[in-house]
Protein backbone atom coordinates (compact mmCIF):
# COMPACT_ATOMS: atom_id res chain seq x y z
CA UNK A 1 74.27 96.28 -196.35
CA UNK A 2 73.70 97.21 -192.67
CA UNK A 3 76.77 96.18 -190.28
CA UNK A 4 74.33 96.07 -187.67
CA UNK A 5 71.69 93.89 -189.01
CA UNK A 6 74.68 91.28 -190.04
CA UNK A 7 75.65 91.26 -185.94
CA UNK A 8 72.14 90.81 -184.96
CA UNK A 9 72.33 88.03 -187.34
CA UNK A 10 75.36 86.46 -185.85
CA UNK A 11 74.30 87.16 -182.28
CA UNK A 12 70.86 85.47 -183.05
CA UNK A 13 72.79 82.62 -184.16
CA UNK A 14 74.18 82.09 -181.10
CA UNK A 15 71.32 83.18 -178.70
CA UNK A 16 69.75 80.08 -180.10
CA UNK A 17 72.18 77.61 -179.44
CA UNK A 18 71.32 78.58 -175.94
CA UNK A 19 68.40 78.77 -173.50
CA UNK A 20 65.57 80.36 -174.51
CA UNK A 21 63.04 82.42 -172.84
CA UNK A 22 59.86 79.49 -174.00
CA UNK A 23 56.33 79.37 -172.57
CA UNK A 24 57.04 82.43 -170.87
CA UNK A 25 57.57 84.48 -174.00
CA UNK A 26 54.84 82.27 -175.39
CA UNK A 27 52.38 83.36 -172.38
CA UNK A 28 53.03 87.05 -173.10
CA UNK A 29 50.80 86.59 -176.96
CA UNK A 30 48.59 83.64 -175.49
CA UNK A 31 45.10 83.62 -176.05
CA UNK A 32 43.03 83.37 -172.71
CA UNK A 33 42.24 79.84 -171.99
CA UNK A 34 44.78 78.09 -174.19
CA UNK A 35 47.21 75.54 -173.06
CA UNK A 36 50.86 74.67 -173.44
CA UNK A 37 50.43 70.84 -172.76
CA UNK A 38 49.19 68.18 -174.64
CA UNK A 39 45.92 67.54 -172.88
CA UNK A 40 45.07 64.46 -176.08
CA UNK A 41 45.19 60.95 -176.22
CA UNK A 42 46.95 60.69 -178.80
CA UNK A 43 50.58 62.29 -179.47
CA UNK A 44 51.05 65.37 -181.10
CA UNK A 45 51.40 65.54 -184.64
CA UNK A 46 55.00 67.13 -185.24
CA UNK A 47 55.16 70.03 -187.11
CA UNK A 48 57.67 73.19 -188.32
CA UNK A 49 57.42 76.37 -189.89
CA UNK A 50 60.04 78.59 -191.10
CA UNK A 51 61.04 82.27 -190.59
CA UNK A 52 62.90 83.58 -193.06
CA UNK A 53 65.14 86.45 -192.39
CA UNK A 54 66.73 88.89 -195.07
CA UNK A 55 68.37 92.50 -194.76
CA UNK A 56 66.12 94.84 -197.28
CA UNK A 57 67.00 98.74 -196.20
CA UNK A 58 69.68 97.85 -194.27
CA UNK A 59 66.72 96.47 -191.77
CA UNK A 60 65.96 92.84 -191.15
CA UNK A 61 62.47 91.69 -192.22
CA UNK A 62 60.98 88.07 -192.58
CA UNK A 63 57.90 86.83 -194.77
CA UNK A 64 54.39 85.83 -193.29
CA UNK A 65 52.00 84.59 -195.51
CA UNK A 66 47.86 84.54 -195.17
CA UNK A 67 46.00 81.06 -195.85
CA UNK A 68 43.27 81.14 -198.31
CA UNK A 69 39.66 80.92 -196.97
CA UNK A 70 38.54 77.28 -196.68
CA UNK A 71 36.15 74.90 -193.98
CA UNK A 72 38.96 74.35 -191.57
CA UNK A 73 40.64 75.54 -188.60
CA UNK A 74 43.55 77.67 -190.46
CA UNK A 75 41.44 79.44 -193.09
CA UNK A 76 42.22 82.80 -193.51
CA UNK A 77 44.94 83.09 -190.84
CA UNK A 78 48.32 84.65 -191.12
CA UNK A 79 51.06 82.37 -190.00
CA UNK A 80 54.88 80.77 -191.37
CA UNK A 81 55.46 78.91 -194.49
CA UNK A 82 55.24 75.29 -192.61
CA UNK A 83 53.35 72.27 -192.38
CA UNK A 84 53.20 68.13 -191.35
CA UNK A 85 56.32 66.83 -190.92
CA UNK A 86 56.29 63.86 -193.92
CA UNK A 87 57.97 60.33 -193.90
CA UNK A 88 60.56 61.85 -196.40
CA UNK A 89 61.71 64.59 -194.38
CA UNK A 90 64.82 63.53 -192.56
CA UNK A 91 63.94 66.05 -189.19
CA UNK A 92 61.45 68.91 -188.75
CA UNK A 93 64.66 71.52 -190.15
CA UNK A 94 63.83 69.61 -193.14
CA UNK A 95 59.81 69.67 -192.79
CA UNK A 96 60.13 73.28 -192.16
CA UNK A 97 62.51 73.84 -195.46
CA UNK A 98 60.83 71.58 -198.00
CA UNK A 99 57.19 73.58 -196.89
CA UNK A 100 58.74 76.81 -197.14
CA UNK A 101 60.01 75.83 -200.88
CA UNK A 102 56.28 73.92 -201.92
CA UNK A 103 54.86 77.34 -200.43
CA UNK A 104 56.83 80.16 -201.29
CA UNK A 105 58.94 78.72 -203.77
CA UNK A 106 62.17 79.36 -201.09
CA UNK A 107 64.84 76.32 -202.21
CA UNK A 108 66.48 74.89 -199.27
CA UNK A 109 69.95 76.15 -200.37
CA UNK A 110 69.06 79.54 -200.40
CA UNK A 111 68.47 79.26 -196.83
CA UNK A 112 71.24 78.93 -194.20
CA UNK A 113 69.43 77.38 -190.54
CA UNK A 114 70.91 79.71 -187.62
CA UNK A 115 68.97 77.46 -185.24
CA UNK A 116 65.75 76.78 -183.46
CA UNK A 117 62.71 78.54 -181.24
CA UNK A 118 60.89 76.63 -178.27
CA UNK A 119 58.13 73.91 -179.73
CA UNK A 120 54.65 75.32 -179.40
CA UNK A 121 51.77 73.02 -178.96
CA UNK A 122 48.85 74.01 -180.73
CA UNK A 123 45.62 72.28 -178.78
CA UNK A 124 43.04 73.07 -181.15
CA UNK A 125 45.01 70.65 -183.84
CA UNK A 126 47.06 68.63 -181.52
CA UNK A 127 50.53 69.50 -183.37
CA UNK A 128 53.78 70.05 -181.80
CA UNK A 129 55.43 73.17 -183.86
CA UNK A 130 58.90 73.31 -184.22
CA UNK A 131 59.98 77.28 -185.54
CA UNK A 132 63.29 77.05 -187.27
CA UNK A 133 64.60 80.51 -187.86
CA UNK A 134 66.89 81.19 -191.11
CA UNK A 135 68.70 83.50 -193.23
CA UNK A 136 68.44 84.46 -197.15
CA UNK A 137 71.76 84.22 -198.73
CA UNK A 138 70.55 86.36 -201.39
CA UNK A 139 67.45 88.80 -201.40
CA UNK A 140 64.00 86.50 -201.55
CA UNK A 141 62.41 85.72 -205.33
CA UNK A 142 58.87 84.43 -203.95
CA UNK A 143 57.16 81.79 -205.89
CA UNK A 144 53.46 81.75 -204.31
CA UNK A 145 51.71 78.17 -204.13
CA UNK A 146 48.51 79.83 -204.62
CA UNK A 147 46.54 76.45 -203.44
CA UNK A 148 48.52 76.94 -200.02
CA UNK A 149 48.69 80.75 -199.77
CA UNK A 150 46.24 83.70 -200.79
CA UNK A 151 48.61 86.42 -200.25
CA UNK A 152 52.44 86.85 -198.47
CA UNK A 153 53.49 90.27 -196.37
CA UNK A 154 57.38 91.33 -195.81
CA UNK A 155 57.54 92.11 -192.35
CA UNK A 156 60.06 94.81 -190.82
CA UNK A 157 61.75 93.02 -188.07
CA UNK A 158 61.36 96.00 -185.99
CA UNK A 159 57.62 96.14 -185.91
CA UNK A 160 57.66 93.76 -183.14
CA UNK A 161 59.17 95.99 -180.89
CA UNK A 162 56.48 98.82 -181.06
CA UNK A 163 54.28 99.00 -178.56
CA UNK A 164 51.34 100.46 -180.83
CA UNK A 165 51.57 97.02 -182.14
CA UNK A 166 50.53 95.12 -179.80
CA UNK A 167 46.91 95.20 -179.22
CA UNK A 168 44.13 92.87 -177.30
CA UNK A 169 40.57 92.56 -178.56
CA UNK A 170 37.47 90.23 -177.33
CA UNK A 171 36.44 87.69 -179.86
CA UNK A 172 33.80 85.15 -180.08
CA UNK A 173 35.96 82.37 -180.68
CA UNK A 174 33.92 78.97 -180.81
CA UNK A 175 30.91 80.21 -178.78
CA UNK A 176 32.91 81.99 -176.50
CA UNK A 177 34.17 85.57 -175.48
CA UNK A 178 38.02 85.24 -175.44
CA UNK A 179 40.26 88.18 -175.06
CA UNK A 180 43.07 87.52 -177.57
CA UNK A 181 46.77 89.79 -178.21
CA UNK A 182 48.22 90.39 -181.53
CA UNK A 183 51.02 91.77 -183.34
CA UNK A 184 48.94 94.38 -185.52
CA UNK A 185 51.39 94.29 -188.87
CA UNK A 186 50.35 95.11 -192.25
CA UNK A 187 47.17 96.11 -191.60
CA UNK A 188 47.11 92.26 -190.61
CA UNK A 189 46.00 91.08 -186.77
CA UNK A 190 48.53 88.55 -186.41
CA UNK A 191 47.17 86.38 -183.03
CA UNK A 192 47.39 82.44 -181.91
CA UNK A 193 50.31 80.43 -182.30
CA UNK A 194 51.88 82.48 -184.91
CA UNK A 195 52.09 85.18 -182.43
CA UNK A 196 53.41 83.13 -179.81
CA UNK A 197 56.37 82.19 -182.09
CA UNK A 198 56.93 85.92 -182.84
CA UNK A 199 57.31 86.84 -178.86
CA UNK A 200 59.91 84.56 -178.57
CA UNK A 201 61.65 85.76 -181.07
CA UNK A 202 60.84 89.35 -179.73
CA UNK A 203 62.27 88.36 -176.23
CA UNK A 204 65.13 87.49 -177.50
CA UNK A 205 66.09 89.93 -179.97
CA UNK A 206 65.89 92.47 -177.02
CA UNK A 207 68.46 90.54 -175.15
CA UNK A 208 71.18 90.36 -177.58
């Protein structure tokens, strides 16, 4: 395996244990109009998702995954393995590992934690999301929860640093014309809050 991917590994790790880049990354894959503060009455609901890294090619590449079609605000989009955090889970490390194994079929042990993106707040659902980022100690055996995810894409770490991948189109989001970026990967527009996460990540990949 690549020497290189290992040190972007272990300089990842420590990147994250540090400052990082935030609302500012976030801003650069924002949709027009949305906000980065709770505006409810209520508090968030707290939330984590989990990227996944693993060397395949001597490349780094992580797994997305596309929600099945159903009358709610998610259906059909591509995001993390994540979810609620539940009374059970200890923190949102844990949230984010127990959803990735009920989704994916990833077990917690097979997964060491190298740390923690910026939370992202998510108006449309009021949720907090915590992005924990992690490493495969051994090459990824998906099991798909097939209730919680229609299909799952391997994504080449290095797709988020072409520039033909980013892209901004005008949708009609909720009776409105809103011009919204994306990551274009896998033939798969990957926008909102996942793409958010993914800048971050971007940002500071290209500092290390």
């Amino acid at each position: 395996m690549d020497k290189i991917a290992y040190q972007i590994i272990d300089s990842l790790e420590k990147s994250l244990s540090k400052s990082k880049p935030g609302s500012e990354a976030h801003k650069l894959m924002m949709p027009e109009g949305r906000i980065l503060i709770s505006d409810h009455d209520t508090l968030p609901t707290p939330c984590a998702v989990l990227i996944a890294l693993y060397i395949k090619n001597n490349t780094l590449h992580f797994p997305i995954i596309r929600r099945p079609v159903y009358n709610g605000l998610h259906s059909g989009q591509i995001a993390f393995p994540g979810g609620k955090k539940d009374d059970s889970d200890t923190n949102l490390i844990n949230t984010a590992q127990r959803e990735c194994y009920e989704e994916i079929g990833i077990a917690p042990d097979n997964i060491k934690v190298l740390g923690t993106l910026s939370e992202l707040f998510i108006q449309v659902t009021n949720m907090h999301v915590l992005p924990v980022v992690g490493v495969f100690n051994q090459p990824p055996k998906y099991k798909i929860n097939k209730h919680e995810v229609d299909e799952l894409f391997s994504v080449n770490i290095n797709d988020l640093f072409t520039s033909e991948n980013k892209k901004i189109e005008t949708w009609e989001i909720r009776g409105q014309d809103v011009d919204i970026p994306f990551y274009y990967i896998q033939e798969q527009k990957v926008w909102g809050a996942t793409a958010m996460i993914l800048s971050e990540l971007e940002q500071i990949i290209r500092c290390i």
